[in-house]
Protein backbone atom coordinates (compact mmCIF):
# COMPACT_ATOMS: atom_id res chain seq x y z
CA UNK A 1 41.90 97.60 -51.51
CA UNK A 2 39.01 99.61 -51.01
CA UNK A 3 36.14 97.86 -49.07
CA UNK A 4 33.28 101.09 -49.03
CA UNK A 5 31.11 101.62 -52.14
CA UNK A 6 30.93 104.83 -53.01
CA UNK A 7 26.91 105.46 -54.12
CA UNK A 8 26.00 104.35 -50.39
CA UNK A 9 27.78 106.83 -48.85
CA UNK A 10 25.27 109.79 -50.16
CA UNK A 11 27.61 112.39 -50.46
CA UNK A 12 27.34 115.87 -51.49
CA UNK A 13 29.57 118.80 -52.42
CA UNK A 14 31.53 120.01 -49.70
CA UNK A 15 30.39 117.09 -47.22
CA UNK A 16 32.95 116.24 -44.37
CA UNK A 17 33.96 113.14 -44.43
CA UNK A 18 35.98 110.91 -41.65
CA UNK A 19 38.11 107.43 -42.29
CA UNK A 20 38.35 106.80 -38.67
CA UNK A 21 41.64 104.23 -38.67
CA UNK A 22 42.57 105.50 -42.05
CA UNK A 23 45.83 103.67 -41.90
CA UNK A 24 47.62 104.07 -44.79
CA UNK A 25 45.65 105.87 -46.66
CA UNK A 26 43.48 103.46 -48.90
CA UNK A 27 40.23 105.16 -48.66
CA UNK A 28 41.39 108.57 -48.20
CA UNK A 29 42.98 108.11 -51.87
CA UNK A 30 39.81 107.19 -53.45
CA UNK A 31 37.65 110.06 -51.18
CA UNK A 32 40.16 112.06 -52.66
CA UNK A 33 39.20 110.91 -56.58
CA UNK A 34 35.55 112.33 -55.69
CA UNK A 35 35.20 116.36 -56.34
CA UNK A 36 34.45 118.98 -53.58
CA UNK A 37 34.92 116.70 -50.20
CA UNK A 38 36.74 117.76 -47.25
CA UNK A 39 38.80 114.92 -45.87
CA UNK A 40 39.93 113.97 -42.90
CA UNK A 41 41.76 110.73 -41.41
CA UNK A 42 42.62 109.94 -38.14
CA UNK A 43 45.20 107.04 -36.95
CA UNK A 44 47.20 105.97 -34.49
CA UNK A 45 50.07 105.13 -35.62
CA UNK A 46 52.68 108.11 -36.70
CA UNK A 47 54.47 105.60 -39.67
CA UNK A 48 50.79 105.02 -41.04
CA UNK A 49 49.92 108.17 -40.83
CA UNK A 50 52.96 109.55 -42.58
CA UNK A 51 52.72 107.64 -45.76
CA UNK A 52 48.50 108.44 -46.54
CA UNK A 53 50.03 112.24 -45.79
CA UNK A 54 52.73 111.57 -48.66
CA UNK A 55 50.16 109.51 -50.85
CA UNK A 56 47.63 112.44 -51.08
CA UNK A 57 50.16 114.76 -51.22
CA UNK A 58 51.09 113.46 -54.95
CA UNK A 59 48.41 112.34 -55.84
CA UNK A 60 47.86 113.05 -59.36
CA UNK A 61 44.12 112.33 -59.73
CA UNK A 62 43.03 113.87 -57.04
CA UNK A 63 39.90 115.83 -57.20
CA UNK A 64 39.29 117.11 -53.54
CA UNK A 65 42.55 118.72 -52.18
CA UNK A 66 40.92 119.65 -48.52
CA UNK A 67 42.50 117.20 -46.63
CA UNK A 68 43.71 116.21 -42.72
CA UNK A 69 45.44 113.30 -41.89
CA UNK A 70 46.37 113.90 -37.62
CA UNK A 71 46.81 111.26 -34.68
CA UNK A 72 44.23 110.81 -32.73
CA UNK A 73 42.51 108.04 -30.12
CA UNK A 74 39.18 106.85 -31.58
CA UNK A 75 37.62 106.76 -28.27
CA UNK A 76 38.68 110.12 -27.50
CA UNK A 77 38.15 112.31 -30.69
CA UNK A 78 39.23 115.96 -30.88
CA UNK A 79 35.92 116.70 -32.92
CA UNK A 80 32.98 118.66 -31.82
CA UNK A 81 29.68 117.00 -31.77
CA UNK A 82 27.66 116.37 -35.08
CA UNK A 83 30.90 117.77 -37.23
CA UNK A 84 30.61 114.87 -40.52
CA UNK A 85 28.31 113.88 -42.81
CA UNK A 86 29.78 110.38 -43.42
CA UNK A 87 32.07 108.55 -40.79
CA UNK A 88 34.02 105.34 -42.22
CA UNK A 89 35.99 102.91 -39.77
CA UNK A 90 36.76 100.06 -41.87
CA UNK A 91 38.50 97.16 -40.20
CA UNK A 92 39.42 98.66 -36.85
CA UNK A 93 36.89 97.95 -34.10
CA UNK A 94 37.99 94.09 -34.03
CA UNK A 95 41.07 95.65 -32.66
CA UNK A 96 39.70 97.64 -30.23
CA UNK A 97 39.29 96.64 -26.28
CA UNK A 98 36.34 98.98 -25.55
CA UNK A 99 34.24 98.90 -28.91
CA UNK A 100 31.23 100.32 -27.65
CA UNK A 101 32.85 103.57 -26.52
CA UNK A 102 34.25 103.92 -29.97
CA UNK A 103 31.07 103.38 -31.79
CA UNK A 104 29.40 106.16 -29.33
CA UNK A 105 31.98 108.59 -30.13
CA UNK A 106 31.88 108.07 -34.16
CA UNK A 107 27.73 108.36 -33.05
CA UNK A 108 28.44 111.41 -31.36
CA UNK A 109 30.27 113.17 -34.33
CA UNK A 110 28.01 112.06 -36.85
CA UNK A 111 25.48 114.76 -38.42
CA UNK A 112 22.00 113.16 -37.83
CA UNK A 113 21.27 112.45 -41.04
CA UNK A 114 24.75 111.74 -42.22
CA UNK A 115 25.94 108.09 -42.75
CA UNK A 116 28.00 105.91 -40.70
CA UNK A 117 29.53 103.20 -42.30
CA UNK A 118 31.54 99.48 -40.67
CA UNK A 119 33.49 96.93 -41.87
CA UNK A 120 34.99 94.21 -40.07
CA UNK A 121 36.12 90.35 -40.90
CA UNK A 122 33.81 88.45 -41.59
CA UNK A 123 32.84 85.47 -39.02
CA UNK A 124 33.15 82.21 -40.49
CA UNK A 125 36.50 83.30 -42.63
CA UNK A 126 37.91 84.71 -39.10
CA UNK A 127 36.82 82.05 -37.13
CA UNK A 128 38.95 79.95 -39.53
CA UNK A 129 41.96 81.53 -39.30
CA UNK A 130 41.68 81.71 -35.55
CA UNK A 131 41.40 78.02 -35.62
CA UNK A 132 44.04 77.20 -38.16
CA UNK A 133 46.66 79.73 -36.20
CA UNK A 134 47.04 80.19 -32.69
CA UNK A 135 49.60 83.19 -33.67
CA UNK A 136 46.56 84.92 -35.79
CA UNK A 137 45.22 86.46 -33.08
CA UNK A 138 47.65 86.54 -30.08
CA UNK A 139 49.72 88.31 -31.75
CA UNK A 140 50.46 92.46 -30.89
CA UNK A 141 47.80 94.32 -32.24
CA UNK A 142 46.06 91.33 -33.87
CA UNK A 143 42.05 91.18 -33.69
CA UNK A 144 40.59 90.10 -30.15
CA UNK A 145 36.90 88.99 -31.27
CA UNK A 146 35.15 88.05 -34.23
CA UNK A 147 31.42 90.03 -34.72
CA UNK A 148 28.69 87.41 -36.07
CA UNK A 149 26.40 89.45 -38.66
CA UNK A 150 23.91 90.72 -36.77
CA UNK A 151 26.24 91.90 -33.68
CA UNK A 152 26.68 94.88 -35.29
CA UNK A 153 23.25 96.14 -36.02
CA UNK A 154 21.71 95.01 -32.92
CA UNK A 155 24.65 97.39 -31.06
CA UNK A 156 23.54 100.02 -33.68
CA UNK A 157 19.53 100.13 -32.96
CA UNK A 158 20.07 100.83 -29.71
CA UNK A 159 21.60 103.93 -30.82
CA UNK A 160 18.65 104.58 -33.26
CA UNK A 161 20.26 103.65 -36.50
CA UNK A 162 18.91 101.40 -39.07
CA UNK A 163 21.06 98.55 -41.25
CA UNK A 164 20.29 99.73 -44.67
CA UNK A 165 22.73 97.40 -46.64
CA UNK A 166 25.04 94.82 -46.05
CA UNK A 167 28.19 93.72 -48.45
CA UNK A 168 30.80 91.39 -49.14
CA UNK A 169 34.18 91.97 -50.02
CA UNK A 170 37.48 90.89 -50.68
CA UNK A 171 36.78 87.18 -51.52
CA UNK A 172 40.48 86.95 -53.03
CA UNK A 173 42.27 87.98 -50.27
CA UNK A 174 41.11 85.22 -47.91
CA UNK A 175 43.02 82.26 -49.29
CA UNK A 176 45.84 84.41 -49.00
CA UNK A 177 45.36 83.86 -44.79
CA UNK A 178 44.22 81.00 -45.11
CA UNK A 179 47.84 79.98 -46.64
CA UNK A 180 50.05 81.92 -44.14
CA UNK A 181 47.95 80.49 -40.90
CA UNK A 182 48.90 77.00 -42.47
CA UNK A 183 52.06 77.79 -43.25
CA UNK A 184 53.00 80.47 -40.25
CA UNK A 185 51.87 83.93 -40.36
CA UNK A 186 55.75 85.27 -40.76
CA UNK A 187 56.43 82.29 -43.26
CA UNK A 188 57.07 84.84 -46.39
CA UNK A 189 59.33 82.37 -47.94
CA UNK A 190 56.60 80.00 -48.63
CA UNK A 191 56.05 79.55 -52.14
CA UNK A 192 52.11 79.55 -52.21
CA UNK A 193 52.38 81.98 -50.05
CA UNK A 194 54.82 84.09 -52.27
CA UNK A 195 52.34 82.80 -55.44
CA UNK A 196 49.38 84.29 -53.78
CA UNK A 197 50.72 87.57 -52.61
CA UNK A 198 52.09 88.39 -56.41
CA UNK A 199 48.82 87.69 -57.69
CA UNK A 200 46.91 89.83 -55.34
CA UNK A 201 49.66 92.64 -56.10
CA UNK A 202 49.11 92.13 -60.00
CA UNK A 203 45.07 92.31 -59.44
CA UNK A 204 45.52 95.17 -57.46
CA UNK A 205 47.51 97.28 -59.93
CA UNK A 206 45.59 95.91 -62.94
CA UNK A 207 42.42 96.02 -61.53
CA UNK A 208 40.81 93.55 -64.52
CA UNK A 209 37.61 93.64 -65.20
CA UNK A 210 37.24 89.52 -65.15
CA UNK A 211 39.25 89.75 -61.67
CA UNK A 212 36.19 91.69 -60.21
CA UNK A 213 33.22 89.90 -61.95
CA UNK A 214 34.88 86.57 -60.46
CA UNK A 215 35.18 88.14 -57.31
CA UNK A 216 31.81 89.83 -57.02
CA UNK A 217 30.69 86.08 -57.98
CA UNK A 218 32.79 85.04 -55.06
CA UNK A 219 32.29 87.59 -52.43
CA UNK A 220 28.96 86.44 -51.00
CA UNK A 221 30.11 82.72 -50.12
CA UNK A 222 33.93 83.56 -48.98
CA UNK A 223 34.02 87.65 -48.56
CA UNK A 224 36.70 88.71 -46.44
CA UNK A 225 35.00 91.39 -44.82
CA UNK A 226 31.05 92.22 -44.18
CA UNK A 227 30.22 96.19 -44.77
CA UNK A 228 27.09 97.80 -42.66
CA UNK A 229 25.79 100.85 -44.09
CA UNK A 230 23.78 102.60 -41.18
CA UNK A 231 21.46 105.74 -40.99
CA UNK A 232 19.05 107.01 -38.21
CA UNK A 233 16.11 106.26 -38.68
């Protein structure tokens, strides 16, 4: 489920590239479809990290083969200053307790005319689910704030960067937590829930072409997640 879109990111030939709270993997795998990129991922947790090792390891598409995948604190990063061209940290900083120092240090390894590029939940879907389930977000590692749209950029320009697109994504997957806040977030016996989940694994392996038209149709009234592309500027 990858949330970035790939002509925004401006990329060149042997560009660094960072997926700060890679996770698993997911956008690692499709950096590593692009030619000539050095990769690198950083994560938290070990278990994550382990399987987007394995998953680029066989990977038989891959076109760039320069690739780290380490552990590493995102407010702490063991990079030196203005070391990538493109910095991604999709879905992370609703986690984190001290956002702001994580932005600056992503700012602080960012080349300055490199692009730096955020994703997080978008308001009105999270603000459902946070009123539907009071488990959604007290539970361990769970999200601890919702960002309204312009929270972001404002946070941004005082850091000299410019907004220059915002997307939607993901419209598909938000019924799915919709369902399991109604139902109980563990509740994997339910059978909408069970319904749901099989469908989003069949569109995800299929990828159909009417999946995404109807969900690029969707994506601007119920996205999942809002995308900031920022630049200096």
């Amino acid at each position: 489920m990858v949330t970035i879109d790939l002509p925004e990111l401006n990329l060149k030939p042997n560009d660094f590239v960072l997926d700060a709270g890679c996770g698993i993997g997911r956008h690692l795998r499709f950096l590593a479809k692009q030619p000539n990129l050095r990769i690198v991922g950083i994560d938290k947790n070990t278990g994550a990290l382990r399987e987007a090792l394995t998953s680029l390891e066989t990977m038989p598409d891959a076109l760039s083969k320069d690739y780290l995948v380490s552990e590493a604190d995102i407010n702490r990063l063991p990079f030196a200053d203005i070391s990538f061209d493109c910095v991604i940290c999709s879905e992370v900083l609703e986690h984190i307790p001290d956002h702001e120092a994580a932005v600056k240090e992503l700012i602080r390894i960012l080349k300055t005319d490199g692009t730096l590029v955020f994703s997080v939940p978008r308001y009105y879907s999270e603000k459902l689910c946070w009123l539907i389930s009071y488990d959604y977000y007290h539970s361990e590692g769970g999200h601890i704030r919702i960002y309204k749209k312009k929270e972001l950029p404002e946070m941004l320009k005082k850091h000299g960067f410019k907004c220059l697109k915002i997307n939607y994504k993901h419209a598909l997957h938000m019924p799915y937590w919709w369902l399991k806040c109604l139902v109980g977030l563990k509740n994997e016996e339910n059978l909408l829930v069970k319904y749901y989940k099989n469908f989003l694994i069949w569109d995800m392996m299929r990828d159909h072409r009417l999946m995404r038209i109807l969900e690029e149709l969707l994506n601007p009234i119920v996205g999942k997640s809002i995308v900031y592309y920022f630049r200096r500027g």
